[in-house]
C-alpha atoms as a PDB file:
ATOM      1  CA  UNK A   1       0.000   0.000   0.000  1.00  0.00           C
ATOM      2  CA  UNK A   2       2.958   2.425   0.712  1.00  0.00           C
ATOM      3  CA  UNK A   3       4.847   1.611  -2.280  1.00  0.00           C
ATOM      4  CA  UNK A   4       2.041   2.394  -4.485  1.00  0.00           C
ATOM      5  CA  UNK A   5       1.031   5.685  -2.915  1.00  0.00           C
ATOM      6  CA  UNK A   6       4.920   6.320  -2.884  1.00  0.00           C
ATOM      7  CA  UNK A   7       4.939   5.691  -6.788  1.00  0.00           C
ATOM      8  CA  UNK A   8       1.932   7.993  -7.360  1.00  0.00           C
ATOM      9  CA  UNK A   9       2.733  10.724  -5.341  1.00  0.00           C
ATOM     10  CA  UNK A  10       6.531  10.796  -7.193  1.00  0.00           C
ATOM     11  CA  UNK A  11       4.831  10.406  -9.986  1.00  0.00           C
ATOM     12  CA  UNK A  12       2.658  13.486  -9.599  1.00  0.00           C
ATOM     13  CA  UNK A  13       5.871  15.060  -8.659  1.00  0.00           C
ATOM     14  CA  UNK A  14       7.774  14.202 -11.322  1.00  0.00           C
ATOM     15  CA  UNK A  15       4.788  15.039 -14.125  1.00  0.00           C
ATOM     16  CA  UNK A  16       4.703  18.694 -12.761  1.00  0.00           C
ATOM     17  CA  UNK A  17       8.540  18.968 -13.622  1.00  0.00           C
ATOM     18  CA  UNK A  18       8.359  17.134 -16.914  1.00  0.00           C
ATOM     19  CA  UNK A  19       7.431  17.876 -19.785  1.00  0.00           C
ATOM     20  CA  UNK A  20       4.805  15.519 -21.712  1.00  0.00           C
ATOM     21  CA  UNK A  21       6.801  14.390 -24.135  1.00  0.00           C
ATOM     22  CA  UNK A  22       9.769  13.848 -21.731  1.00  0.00           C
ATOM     23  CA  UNK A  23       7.142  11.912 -19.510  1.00  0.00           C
ATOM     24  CA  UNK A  24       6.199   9.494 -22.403  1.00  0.00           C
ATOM     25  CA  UNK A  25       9.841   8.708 -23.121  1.00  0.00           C
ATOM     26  CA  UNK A  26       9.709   8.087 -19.464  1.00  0.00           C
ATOM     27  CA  UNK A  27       7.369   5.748 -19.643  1.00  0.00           C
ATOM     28  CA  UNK A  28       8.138   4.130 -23.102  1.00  0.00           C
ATOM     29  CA  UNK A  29      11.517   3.551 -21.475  1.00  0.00           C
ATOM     30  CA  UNK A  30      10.807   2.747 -18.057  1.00  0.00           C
ATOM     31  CA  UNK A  31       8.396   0.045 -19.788  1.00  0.00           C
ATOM     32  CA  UNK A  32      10.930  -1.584 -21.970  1.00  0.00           C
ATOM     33  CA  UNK A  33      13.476  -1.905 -19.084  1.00  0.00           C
ATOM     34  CA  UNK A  34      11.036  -3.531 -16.813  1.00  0.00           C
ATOM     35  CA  UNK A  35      10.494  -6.179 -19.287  1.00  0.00           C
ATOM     36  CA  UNK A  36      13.986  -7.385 -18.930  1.00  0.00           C
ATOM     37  CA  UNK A  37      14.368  -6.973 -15.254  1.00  0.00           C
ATOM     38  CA  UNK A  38      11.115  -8.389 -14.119  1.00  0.00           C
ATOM     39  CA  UNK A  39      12.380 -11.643 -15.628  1.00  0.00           C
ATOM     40  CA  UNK A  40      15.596 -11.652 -13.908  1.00  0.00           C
ATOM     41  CA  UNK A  41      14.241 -10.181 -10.580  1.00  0.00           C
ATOM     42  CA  UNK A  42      11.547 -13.170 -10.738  1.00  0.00           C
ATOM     43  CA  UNK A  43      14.167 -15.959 -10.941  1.00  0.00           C
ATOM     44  CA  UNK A  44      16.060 -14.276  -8.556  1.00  0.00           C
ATOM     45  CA  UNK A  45      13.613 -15.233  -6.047  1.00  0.00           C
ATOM     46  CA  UNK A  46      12.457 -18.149  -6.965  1.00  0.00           C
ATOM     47  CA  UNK A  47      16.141 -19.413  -6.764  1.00  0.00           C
ATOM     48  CA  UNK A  48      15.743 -18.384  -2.726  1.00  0.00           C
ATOM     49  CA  UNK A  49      12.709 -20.042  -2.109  1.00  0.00           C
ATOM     50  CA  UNK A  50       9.646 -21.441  -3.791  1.00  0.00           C
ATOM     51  CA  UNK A  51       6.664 -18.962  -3.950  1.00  0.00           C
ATOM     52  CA  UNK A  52       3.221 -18.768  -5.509  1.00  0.00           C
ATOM     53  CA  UNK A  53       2.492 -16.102  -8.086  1.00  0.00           C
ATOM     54  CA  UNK A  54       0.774 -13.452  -6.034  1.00  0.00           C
ATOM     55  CA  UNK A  55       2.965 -14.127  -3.547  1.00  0.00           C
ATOM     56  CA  UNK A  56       5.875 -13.432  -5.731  1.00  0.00           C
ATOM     57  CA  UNK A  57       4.006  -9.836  -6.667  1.00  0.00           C
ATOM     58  CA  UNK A  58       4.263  -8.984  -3.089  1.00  0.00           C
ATOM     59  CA  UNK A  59       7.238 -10.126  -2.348  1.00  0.00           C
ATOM     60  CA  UNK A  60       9.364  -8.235  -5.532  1.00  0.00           C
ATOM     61  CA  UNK A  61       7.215  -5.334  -4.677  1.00  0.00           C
ATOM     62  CA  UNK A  62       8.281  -4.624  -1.373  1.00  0.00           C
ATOM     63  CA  UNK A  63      11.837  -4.708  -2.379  1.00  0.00           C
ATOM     64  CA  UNK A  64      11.495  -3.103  -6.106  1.00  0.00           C
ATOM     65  CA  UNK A  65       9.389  -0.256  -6.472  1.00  0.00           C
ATOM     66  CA  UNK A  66      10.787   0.767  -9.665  1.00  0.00           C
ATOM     67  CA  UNK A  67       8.869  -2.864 -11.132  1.00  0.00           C
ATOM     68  CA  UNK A  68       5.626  -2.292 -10.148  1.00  0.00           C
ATOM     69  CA  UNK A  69       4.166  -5.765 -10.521  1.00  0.00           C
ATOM     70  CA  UNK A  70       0.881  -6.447 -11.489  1.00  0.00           C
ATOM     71  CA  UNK A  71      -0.383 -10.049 -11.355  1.00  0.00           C
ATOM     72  CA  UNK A  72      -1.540  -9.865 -14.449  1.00  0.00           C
ATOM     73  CA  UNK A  73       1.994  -9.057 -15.530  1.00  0.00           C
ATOM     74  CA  UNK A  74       3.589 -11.905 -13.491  1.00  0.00           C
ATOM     75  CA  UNK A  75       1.779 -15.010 -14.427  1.00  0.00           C
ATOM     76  CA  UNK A  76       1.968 -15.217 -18.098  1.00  0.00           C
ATOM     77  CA  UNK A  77       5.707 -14.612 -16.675  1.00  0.00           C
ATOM     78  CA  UNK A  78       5.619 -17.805 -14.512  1.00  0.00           C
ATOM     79  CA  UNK A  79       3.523 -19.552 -17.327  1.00  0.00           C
ATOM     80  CA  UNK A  80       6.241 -18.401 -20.380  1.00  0.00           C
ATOM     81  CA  UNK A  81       9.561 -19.482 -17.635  1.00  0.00           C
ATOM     82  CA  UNK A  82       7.822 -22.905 -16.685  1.00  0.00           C
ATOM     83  CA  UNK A  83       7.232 -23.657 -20.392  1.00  0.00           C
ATOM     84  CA  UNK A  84      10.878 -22.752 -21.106  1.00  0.00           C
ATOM     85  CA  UNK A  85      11.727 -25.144 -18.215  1.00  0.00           C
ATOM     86  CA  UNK A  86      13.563 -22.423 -16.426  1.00  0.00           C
ATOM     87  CA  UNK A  87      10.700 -23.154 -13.647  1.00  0.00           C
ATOM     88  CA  UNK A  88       8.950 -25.766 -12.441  1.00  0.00           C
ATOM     89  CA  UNK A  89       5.756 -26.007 -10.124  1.00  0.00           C
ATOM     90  CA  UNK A  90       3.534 -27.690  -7.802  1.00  0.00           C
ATOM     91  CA  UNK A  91       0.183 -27.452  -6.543  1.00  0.00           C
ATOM     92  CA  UNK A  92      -0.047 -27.198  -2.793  1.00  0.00           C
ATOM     93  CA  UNK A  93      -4.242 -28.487  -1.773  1.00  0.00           C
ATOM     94  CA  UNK A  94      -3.558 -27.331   2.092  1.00  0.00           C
ATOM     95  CA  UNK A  95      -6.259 -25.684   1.765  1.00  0.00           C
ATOM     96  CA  UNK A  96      -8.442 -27.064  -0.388  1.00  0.00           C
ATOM     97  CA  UNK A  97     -10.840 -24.394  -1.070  1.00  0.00           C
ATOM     98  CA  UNK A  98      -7.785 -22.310  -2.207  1.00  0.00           C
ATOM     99  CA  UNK A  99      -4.917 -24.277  -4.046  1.00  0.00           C
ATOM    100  CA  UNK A 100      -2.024 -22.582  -4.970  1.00  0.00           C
ATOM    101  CA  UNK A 101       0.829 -23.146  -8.000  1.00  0.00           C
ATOM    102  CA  UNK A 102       4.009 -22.576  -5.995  1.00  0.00           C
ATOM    103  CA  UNK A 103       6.876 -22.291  -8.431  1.00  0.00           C
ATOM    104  CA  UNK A 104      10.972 -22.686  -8.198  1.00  0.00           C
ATOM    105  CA  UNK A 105      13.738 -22.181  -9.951  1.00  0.00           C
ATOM    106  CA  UNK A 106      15.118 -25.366 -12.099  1.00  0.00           C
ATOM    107  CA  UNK A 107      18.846 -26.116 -12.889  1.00  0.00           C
ATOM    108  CA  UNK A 108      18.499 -24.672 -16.309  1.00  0.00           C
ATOM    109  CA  UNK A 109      17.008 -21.469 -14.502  1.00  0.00           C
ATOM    110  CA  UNK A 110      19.919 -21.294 -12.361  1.00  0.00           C
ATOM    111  CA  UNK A 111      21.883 -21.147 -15.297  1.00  0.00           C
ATOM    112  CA  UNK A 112      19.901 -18.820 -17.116  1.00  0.00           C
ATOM    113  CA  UNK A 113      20.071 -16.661 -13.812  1.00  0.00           C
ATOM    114  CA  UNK A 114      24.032 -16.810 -13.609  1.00  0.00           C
ATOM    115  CA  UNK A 115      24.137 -15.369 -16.791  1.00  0.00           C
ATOM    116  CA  UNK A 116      21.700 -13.214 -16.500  1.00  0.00           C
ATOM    117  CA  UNK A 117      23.032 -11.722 -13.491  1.00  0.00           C
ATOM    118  CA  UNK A 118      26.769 -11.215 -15.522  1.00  0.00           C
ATOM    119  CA  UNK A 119      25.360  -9.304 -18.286  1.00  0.00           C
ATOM    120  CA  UNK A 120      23.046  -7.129 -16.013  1.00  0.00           C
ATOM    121  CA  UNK A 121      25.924  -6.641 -13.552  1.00  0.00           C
ATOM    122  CA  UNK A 122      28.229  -5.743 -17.041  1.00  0.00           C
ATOM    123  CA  UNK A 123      25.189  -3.658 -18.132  1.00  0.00           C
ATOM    124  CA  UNK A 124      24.748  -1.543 -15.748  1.00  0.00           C
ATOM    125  CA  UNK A 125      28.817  -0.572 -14.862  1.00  0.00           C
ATOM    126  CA  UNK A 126      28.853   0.336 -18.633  1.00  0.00           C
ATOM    127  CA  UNK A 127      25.811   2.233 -18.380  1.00  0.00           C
ATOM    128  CA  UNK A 128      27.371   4.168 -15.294  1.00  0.00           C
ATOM    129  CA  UNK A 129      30.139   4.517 -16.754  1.00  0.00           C
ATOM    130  CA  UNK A 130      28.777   6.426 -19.329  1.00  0.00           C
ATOM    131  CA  UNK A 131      26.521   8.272 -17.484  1.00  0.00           C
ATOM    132  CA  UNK A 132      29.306   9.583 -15.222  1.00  0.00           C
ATOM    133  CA  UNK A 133      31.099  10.878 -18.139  1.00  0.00           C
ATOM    134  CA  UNK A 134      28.167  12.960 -19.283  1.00  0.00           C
ATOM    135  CA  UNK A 135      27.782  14.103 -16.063  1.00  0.00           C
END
């Protein structure tokens, strides 16, 4: 609940500064670098523990605001990963009124994640490093 009204108030904040055209490239870009990172962040997670999907929302949410998860982003996520084997999952009927998927990272996800994790962790020191020399 905090992180959303913290994401719409700096978002009010930031529209009165911007301009609407710099806002849409905002957006546009913001949108395009969530795709990738929402992938890695997910299997990041999953490679801690096993979680179910709305679960997983909550969870990245508290510790990414910047992602803003939506479940309706996340589990054609989990579905895509799972049919790319880099997940697996299991129905837990504890309570069998509400069964949930819980899903977990597979070897080939850990590999996937390794490598993921190197080329973000590359990306981003070359992306610093030229932002520092426009700066």
């Amino acid at each position: 609940m905090y992180s959303t009204l913290l994401r719409t108030l700096l978002k009010e904040v930031n529209t009165v500064s911007m301009s609407k055209k710099t806002q849409e490239e905002l957006d546009r870009w913001s949108k395009e670098v969530k795709r990738g990172a929402v992938t890695l962040a997910i299997l990041a997670l999953l490679s801690k523990r096993k979680a179910y999907g709305y679960e997983a929302v909550k969870l990245l949410d508290a510790k990414m605001s910047f992602l803003a998860l939506e479940q309706g982003t996340v589990y054609p996520l989990l579905r895509r990963l799972e049919q790319r084997e880099l997940l697996r999952s299991e129905w837990d009927y504890e309570d069998p009124t509400k069964p949930k998927k819980y899903y977990a990272v597979t070897d080939e996800g850990s590999m996937a994640l390794s490598e993921m994790s190197k080329a973000w962790t590359n990306l981003s020191r070359e992306i610093q490093a030229v932002l520092t020399e426009v700066e």
